[in-house]
Protein backbone atom coordinates (compact mmCIF):
# COMPACT_ATOMS: atom_id res chain seq x y z
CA UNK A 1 0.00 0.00 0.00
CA UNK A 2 1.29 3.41 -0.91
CA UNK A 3 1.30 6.56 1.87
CA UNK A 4 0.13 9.83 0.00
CA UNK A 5 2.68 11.78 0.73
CA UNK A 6 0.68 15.10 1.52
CA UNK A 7 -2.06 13.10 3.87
CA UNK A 8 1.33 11.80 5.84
CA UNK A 9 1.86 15.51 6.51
CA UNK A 10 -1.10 16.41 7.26
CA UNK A 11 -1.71 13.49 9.79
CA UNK A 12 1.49 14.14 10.93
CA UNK A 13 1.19 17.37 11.45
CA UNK A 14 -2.04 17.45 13.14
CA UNK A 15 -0.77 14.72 15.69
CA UNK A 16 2.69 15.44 16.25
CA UNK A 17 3.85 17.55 19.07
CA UNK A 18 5.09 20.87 18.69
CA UNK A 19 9.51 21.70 18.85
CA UNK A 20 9.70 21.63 22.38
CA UNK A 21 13.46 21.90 22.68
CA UNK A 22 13.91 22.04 26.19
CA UNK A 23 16.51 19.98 27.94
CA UNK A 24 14.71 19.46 30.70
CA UNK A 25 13.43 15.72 31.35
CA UNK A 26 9.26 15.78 31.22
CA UNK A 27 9.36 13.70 34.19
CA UNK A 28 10.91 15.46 36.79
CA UNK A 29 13.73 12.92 36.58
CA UNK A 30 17.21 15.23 36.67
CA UNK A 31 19.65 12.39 36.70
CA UNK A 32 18.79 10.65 32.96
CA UNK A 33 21.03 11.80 30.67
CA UNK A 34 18.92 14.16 27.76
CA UNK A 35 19.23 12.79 23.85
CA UNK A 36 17.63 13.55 20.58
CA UNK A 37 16.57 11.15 17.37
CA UNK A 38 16.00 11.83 14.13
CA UNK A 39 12.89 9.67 12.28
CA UNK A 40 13.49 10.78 8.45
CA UNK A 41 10.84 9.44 6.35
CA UNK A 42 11.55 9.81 2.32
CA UNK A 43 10.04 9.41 -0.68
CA UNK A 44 13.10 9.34 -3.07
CA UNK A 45 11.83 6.05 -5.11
CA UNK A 46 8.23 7.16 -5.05
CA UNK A 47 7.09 5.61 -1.72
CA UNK A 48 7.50 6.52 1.98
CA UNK A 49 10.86 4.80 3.64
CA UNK A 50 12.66 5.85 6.45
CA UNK A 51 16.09 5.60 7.66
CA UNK A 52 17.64 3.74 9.93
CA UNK A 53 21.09 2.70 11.29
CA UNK A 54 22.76 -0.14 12.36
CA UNK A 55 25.03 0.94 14.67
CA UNK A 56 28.79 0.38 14.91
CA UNK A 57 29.83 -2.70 17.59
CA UNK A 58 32.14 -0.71 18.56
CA UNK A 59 30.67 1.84 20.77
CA UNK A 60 29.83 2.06 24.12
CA UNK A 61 25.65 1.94 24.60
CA UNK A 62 23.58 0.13 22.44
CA UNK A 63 26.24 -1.49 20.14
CA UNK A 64 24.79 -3.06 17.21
CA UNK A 65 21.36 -2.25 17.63
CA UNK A 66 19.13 -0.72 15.13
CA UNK A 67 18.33 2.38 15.59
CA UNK A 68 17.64 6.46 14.47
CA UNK A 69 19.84 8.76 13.95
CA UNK A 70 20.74 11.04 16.82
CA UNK A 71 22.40 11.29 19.98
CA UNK A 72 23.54 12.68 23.53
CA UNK A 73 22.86 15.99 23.89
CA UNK A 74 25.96 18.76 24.31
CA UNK A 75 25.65 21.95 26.22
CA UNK A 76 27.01 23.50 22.74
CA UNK A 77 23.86 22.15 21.00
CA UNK A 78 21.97 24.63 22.83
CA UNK A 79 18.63 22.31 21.61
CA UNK A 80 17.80 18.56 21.81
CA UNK A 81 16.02 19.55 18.22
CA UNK A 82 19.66 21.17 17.21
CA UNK A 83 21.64 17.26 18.97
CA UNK A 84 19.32 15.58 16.67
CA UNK A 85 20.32 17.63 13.51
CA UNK A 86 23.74 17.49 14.26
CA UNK A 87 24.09 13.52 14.95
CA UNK A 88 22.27 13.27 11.37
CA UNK A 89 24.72 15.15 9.87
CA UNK A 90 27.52 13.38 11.92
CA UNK A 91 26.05 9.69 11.86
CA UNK A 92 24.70 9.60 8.14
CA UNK A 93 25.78 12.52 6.41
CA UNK A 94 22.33 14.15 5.83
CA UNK A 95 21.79 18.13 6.71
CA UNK A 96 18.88 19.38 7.51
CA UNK A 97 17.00 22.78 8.31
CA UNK A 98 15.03 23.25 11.44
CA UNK A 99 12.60 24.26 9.33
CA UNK A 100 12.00 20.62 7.71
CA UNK A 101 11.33 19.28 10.86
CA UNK A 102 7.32 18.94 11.33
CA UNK A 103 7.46 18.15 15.22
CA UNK A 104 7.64 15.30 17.79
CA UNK A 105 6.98 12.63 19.58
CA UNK A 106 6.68 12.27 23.13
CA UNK A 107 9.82 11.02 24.93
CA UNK A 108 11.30 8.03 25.68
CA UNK A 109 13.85 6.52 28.08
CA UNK A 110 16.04 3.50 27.18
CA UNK A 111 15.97 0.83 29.56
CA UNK A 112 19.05 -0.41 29.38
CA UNK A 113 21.18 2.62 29.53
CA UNK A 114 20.67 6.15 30.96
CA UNK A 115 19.05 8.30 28.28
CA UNK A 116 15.83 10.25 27.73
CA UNK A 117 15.56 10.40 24.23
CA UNK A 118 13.13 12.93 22.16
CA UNK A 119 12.64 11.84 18.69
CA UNK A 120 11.66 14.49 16.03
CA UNK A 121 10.22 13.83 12.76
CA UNK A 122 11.17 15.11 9.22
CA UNK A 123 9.33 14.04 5.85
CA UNK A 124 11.34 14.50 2.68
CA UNK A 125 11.24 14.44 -0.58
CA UNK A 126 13.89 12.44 -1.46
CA UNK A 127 17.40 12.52 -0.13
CA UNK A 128 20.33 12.90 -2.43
CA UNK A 129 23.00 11.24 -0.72
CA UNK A 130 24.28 9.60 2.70
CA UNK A 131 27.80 9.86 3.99
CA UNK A 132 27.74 7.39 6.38
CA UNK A 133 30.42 8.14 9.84
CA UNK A 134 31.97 4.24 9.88
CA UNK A 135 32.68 4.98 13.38
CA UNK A 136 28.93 5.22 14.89
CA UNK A 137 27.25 3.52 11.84
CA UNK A 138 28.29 0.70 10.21
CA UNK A 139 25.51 0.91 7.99
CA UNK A 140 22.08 2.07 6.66
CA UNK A 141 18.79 0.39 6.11
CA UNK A 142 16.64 1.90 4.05
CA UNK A 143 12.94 0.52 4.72
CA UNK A 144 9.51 1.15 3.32
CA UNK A 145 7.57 2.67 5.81
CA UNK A 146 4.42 0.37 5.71
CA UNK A 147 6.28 -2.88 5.24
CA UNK A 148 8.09 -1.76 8.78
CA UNK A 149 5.18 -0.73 10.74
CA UNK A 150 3.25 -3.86 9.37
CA UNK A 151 5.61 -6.12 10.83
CA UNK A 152 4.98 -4.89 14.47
CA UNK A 153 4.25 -7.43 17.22
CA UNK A 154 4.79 -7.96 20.93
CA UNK A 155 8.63 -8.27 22.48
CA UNK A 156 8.98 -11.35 23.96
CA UNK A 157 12.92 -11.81 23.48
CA UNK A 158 13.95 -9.08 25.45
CA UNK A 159 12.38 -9.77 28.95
CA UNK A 160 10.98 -6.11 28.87
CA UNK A 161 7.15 -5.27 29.26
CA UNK A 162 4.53 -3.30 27.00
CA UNK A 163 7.90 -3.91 24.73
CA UNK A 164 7.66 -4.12 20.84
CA UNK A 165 9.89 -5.22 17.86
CA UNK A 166 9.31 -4.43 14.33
CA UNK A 167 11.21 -6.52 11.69
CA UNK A 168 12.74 -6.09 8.27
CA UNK A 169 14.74 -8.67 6.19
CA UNK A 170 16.50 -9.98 9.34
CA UNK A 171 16.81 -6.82 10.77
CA UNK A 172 15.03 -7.00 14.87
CA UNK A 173 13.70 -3.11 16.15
CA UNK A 174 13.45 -3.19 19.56
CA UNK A 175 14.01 -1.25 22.64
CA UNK A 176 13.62 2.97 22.56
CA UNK A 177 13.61 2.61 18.79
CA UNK A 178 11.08 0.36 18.86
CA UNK A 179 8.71 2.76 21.82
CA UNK A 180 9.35 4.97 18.88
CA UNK A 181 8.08 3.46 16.26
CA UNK A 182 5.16 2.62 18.00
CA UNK A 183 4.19 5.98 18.37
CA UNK A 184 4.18 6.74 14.68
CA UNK A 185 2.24 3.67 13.80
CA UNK A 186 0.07 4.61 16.34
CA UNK A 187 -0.33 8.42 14.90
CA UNK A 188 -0.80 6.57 11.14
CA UNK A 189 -3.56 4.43 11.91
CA UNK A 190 -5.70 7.25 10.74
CA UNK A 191 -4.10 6.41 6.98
CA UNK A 192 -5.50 2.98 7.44
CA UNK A 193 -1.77 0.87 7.26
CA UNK A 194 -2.09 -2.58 6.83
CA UNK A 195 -1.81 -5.10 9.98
């Protein structure tokens, strides 16, 4: 099933929340460390995809999980909406405008690490190239949008609860990534996705 590109906005824009770009935790929590995501959804082969990254083993959190671009917030970032542009352009080589970022989605902390993470949402056109930072990334999966959403069911490999995973060509989603995700295919329900 195709996503009309302008009723994703519009859905999207109605639903989403506004830039809040406070580093403040929503939860009154002070000692979670504040981080920012990027969900990128494209249409650069006629069809919705969105981006995501496997990360490199070699860091510390999270190693070789799949996940969004982004990152930990720096006091130079001044914005968790300016972290998440700059780990895009860091991570995956994309650079983007504050102004092509339609809003967010509410927060989410890992629960395996430390982090509060707010994920914002862009919807492109089409994207013209990646340059991917072998260092975090060691590579990018480019998935249709429905096909990814579709494949949502309950996390039972994990040992978490209310947990999802989402699935692609061997490819497991699971964890903050996958709370993410969740959201979105919660938010495009109204564009009638298949289950």
């Amino acid at each position: 099933m195709a996503i009309d590109r302008d009723a994703l906005i519009r859905v999207l824009k109605a639903r989403l929340k506004g830039i809040d770009v406070s580093t403040k935790q929503k939860n009154g929590v002070s000692d979670r460390i504040p981080a920012a995501v990027l969900l990128i959804i494209h249409f650069t082969d006629g069809y919705a995809k969105i981006l995501l990254c496997k990360r490199s083993e070699r860091l510390k959190n999270h190693a070789g999980q799949i996940s969004l671009p982004g990152g930990t917030f720096k006091p130079e970032d001044g914005s968790l909406l300016d972290t998440a542009l700059r780990e895009t352009r860091e991570e995956i080589g994309i650079d983007l405008s504050k102004d092509s970022i339609l809003g967010s989605l509410d927060e989410v902390s890992t629960l395996s690490s430390n982090f509060t993470i707010k994920p914002f949402i862009a919807v492109l056109d089409s994207i013209d190239s990646i340059k991917i930072d072998g260092s975090e990334v060691d590579y990018i999966i480019d998935v249709p949008l429905v096909e990814l959403l579709s494949s949502m069911s309950m996390d039972e490999e994990h040992g978490y609860k209310e947990a999802y995973i989402f699935r692609y060509r061997g490819h497991v989603v699971w964890g903050a990534t996958a709370r993410i995700l969740k959201q979105l295919k919660d938010i495009l329900d109204a564009l009638d996705l298949p289950n």
